[in-house]
Protein backbone atom coordinates (compact mmCIF):
# COMPACT_ATOMS: atom_id res chain seq x y z
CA UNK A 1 95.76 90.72 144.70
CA UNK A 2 94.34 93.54 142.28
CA UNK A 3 98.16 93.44 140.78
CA UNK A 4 97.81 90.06 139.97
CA UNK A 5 94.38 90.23 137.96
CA UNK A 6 94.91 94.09 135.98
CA UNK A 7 96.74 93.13 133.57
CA UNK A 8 100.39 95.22 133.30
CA UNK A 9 99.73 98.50 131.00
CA UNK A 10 101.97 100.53 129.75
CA UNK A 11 101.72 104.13 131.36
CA UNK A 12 99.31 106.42 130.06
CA UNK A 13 101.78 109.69 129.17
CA UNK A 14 103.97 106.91 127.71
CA UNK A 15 100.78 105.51 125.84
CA UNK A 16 100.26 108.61 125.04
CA UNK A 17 103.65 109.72 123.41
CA UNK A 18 104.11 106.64 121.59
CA UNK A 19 100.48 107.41 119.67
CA UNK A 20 101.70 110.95 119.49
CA UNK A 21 105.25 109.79 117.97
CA UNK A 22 103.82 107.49 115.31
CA UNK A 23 100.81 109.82 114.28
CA UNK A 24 104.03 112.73 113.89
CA UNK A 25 105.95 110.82 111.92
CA UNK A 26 103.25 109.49 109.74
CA UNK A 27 101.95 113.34 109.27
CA UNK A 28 105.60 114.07 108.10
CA UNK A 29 105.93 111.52 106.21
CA UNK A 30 102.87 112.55 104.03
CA UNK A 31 104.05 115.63 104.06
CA UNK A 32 107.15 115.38 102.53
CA UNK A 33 106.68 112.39 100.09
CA UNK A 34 102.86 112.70 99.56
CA UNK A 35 102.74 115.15 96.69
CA UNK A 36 105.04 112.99 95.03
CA UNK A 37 102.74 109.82 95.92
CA UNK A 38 100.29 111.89 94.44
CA UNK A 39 102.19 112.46 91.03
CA UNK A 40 103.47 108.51 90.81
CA UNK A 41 99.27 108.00 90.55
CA UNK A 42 98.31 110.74 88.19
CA UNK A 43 98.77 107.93 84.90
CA UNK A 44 96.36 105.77 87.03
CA UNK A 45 94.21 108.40 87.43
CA UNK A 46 93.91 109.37 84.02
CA UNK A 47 93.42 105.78 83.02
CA UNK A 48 90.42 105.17 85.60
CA UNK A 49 88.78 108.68 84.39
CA UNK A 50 89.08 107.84 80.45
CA UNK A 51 87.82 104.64 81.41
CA UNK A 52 84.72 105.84 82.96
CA UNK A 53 84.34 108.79 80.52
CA UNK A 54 84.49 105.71 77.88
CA UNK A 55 81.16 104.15 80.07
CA UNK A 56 79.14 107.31 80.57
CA UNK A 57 79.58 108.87 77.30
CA UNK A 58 78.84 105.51 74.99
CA UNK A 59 75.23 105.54 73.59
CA UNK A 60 73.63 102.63 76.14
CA UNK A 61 72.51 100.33 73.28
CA UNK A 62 76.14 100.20 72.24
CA UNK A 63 77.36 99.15 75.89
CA UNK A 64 74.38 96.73 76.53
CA UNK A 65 75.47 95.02 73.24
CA UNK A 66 78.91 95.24 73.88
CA UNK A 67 78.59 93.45 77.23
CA UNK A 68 76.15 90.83 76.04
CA UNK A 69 79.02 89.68 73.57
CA UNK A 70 81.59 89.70 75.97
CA UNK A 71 79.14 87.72 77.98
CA UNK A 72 78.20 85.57 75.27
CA UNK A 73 81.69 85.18 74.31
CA UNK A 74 83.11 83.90 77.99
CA UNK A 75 79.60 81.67 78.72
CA UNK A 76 78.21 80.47 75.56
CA UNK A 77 75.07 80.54 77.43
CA UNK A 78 71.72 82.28 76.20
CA UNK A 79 70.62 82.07 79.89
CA UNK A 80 73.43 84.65 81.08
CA UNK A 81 73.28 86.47 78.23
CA UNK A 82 69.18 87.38 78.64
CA UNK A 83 69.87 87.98 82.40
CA UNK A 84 72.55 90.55 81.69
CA UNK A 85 70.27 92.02 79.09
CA UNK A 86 67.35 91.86 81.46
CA UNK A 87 69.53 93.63 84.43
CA UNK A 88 71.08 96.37 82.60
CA UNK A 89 67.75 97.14 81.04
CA UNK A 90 66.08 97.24 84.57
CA UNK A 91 68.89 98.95 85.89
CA UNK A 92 68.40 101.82 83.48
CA UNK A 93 64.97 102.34 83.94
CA UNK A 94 65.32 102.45 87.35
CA UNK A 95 67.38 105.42 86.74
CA UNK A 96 70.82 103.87 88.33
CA UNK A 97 72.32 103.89 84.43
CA UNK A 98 75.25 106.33 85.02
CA UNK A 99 76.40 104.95 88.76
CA UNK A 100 76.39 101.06 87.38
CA UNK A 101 78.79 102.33 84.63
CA UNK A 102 81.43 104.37 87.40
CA UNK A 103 80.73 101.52 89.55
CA UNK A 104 81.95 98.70 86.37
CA UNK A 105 84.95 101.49 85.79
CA UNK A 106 86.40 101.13 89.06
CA UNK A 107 85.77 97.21 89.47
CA UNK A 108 87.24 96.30 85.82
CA UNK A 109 90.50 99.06 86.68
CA UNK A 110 91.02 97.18 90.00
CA UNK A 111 90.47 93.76 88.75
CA UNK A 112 93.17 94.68 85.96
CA UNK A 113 95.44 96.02 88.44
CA UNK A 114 94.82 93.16 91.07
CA UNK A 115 95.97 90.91 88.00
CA UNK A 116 98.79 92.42 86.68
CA UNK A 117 100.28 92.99 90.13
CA UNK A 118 98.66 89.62 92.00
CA UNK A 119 99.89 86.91 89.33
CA UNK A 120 103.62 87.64 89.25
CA UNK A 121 103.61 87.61 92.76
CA UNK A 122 101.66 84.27 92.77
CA UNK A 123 104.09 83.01 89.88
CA UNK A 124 107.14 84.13 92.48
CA UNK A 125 105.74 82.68 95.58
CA UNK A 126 105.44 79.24 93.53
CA UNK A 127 109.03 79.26 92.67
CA UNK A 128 110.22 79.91 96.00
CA UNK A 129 109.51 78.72 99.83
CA UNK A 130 110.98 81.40 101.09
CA UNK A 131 109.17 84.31 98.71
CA UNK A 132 105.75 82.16 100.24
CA UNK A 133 106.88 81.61 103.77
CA UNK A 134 107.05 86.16 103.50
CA UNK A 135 103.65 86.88 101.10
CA UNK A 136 101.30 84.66 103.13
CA UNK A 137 101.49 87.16 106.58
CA UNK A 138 101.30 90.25 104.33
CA UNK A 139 98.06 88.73 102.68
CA UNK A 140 96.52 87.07 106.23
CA UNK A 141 96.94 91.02 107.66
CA UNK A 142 95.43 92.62 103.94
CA UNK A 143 92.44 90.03 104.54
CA UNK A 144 91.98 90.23 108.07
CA UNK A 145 92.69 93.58 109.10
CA UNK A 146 89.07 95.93 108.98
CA UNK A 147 89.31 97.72 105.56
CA UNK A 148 88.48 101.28 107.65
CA UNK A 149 91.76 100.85 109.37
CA UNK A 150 93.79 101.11 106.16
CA UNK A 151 91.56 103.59 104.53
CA UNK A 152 93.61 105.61 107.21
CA UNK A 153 96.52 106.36 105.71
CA UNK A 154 95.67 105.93 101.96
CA UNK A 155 93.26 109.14 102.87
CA UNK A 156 96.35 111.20 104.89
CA UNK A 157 98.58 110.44 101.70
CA UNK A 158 95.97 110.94 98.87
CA UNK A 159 93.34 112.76 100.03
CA UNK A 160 89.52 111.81 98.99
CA UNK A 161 89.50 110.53 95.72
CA UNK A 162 89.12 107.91 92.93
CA UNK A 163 92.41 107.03 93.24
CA UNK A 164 92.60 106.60 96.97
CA UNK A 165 89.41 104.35 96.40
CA UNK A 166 90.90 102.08 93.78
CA UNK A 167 94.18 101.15 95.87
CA UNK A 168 91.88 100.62 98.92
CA UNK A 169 89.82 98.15 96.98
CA UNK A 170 92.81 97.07 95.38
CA UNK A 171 94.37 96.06 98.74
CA UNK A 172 91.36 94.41 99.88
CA UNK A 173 90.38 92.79 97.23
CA UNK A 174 94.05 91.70 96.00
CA UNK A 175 95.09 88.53 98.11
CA UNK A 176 92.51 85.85 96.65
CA UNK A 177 94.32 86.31 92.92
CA UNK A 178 97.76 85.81 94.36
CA UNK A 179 96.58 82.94 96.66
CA UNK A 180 95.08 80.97 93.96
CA UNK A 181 97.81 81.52 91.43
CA UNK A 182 100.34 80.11 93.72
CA UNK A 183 97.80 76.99 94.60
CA UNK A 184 97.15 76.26 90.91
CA UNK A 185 100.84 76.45 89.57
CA UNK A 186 102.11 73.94 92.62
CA UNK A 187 99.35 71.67 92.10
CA UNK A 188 100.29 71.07 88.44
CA UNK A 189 101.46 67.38 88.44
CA UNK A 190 105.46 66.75 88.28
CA UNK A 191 105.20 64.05 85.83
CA UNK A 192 104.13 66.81 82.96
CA UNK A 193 106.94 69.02 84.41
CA UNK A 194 109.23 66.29 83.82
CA UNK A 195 108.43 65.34 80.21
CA UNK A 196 108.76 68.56 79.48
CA UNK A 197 112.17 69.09 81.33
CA UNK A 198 113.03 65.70 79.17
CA UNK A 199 112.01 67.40 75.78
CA UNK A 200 114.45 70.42 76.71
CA UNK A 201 112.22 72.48 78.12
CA UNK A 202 113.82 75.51 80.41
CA UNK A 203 112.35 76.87 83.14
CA UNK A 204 110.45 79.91 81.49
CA UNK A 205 109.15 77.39 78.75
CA UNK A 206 107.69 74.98 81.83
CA UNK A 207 106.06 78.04 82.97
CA UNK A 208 104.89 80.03 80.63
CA UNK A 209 103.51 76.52 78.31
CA UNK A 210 102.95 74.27 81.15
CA UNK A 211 102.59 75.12 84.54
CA UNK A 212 100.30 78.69 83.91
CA UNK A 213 97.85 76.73 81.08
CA UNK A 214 97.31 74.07 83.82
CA UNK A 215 96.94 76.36 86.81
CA UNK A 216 94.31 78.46 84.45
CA UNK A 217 90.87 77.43 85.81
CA UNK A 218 92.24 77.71 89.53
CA UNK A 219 93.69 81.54 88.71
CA UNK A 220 90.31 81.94 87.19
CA UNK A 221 88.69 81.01 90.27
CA UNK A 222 91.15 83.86 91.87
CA UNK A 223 90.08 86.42 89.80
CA UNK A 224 86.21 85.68 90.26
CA UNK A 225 86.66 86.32 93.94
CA UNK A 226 88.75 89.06 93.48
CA UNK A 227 85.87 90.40 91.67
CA UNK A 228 83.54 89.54 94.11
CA UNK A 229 85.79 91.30 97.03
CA UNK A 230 86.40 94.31 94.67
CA UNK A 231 82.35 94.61 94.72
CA UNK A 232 82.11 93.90 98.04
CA UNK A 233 84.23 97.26 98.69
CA UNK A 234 81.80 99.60 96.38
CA UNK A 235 80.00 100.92 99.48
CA UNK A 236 83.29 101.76 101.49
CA UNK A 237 84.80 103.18 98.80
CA UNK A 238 82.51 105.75 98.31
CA UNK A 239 83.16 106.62 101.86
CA UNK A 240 86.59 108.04 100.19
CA UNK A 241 84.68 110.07 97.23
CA UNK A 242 84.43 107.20 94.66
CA UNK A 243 81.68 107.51 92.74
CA UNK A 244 78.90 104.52 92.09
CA UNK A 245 76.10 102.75 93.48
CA UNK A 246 77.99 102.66 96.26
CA UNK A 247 77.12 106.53 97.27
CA UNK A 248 72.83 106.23 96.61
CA UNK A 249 73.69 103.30 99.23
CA UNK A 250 75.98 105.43 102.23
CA UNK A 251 73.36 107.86 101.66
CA UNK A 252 70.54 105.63 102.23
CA UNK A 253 72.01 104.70 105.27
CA UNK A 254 72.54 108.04 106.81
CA UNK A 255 68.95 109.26 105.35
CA UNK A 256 67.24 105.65 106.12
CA UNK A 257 65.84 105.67 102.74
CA UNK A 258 64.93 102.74 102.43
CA UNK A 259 63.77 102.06 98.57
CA UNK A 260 67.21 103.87 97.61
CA UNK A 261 69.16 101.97 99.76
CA UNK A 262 67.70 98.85 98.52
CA UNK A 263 67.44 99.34 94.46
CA UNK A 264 71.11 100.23 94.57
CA UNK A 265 72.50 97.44 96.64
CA UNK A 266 70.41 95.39 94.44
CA UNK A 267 72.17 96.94 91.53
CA UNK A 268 75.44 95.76 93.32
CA UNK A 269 74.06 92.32 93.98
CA UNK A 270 73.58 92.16 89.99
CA UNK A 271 76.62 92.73 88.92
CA UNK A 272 78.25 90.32 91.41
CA UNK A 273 75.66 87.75 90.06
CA UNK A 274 76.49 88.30 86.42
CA UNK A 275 80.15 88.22 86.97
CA UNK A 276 80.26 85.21 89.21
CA UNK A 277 78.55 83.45 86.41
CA UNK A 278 80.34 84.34 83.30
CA UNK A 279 83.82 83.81 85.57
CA UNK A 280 82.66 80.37 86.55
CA UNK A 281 81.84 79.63 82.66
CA UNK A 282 85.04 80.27 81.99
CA UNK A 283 86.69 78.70 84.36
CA UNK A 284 84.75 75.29 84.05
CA UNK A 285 85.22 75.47 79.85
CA UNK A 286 88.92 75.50 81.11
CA UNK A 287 88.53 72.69 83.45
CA UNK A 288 87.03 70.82 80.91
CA UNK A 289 89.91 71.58 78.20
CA UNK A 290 92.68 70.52 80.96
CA UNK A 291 90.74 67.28 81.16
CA UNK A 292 90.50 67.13 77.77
């Protein structure tokens, strides 16, 4: 009777060997091929440190500005614009200046990367059933599978880093980009495709003039919540050495400092506000030139 409700396990030493086999192999693995890992990310690196060097180092009037007109810029609203200015001045005198900045490095670098990497593989998984039918488990596992696990072996292959940090928020923040992308360029109505196919248009011509200008405002959407899952990683990153408001927060937690747990995740909240908003702007002045 007790057979019949224990469910069948596999034997403990065997358990036990086939933990033992996988965690050996991994550990060689890293071994062998992780300095070179290492060196394949050094241009990244140096890119994500210049970057934040460029943050740190500018006089804060000239960023403030400098973001206010890329705000005003992608919103064309005064509202957004006196919010940002009203944040970042608050977030300065609150003394959280130089983590904001490390903490914008690292989301703008992923977002960048997420984009260059996410759309082609949106753009391919459009053209092809079969490309789809093998992305969608990978990016149903990268969006379901607890980011801690996979901080795993990005640590045993990198070590504690920036650059460890940015391909873990990379990876989770990744599959909304290449989701999206693939939505907006099959929802793009067959009729257009076929006057253009009718006015000689090839296939890299439908693409590139119709299909990606009319899936714009849904790959916009993809990169606001990639922004918004980039941000959403700040606080594990810095479980991984990445600098940002992310660390004032892990310490908080461990310290139960309240105030500085709560100014700094406040900080965080900001920045997910400001982007959400200048994203949307964007993506509804596109919505409203498609309809146009």
């Amino acid at each position: 009777m007790e057979s019949l409700i224990k469910f069948p396990e596999m034997d403990r030493n065997g358990l036990r060997e086939f933990k033992k086999t996988v965690d050996n192999a991994f550990t060689s693995f890293s071994r062998n091929y992780g300095e070179g890992i290492e060196n394949f990310f050094d241009p990244l690196l140096s890119f994500l440190v210049a970057f934040e060097k460029l943050f740190l180092k500018t006089p804060w009037p000239i960023t403030i500005f400098s973001i206010l007109f890329i705000c005003w810029l992608a919103s064309r609203s005064i509202i957004i614009v006196a919010g940002t200015f009203l944040s970042f001045m608050l977030i300065g005198y609150f003394g959280m200046w130089e983590d904001t900045m490390s903490t914008l490095a690292i989301i703008l670098v992923a977002t960048l990367l997420c984009i260059f990497i996410g759309i082609p593989i949106g753009i391919a998984m459009a053209r092809s059933n079969k490309v789809q039918t093998l992305i969608l488990p990978i990016l149903d596992v990268m969006q379901t599978i607890p980011s801690f696990v996979y901080l795993i072996p990005v640590v045993m292959l990198l070590g504690i880093g920036k650059v460890p940090g940015l391909i873990a928020v990379c990876i989770y923040a990744i599959p909304p980009i290449v989701r999206l992308t693939n939505l907006g360029i099959r929802l793009v109505d067959k009729d257009v495709l076929e006057a253009a196919e009718s006015f000689g248009a090839n296939y890299w011509q439908k693409l590139f003039g119709v299909q990606i200008p009319l899936a714009l405002p849904t790959i916009f959407a993809g990169v606001n919540q990639t922004i918004m899952m980039a941000l959403a990683m700040v606080v594990i990153a810095s479980m991984i050495g990445v600098q940002g408001l992310g660390l004032p927060v892990l310490r908080a937690i461990s310290n139960q400092y309240l105030a500085l747990g709560l100014m700094n995740g406040l900080a965080i909240v900001v920045l997910a506000i400001i982007f959400d908003r200048v994203t949307q702007r964007i993506g509804k002045r596109m919505q409203k030139y498609k309809s146009d």
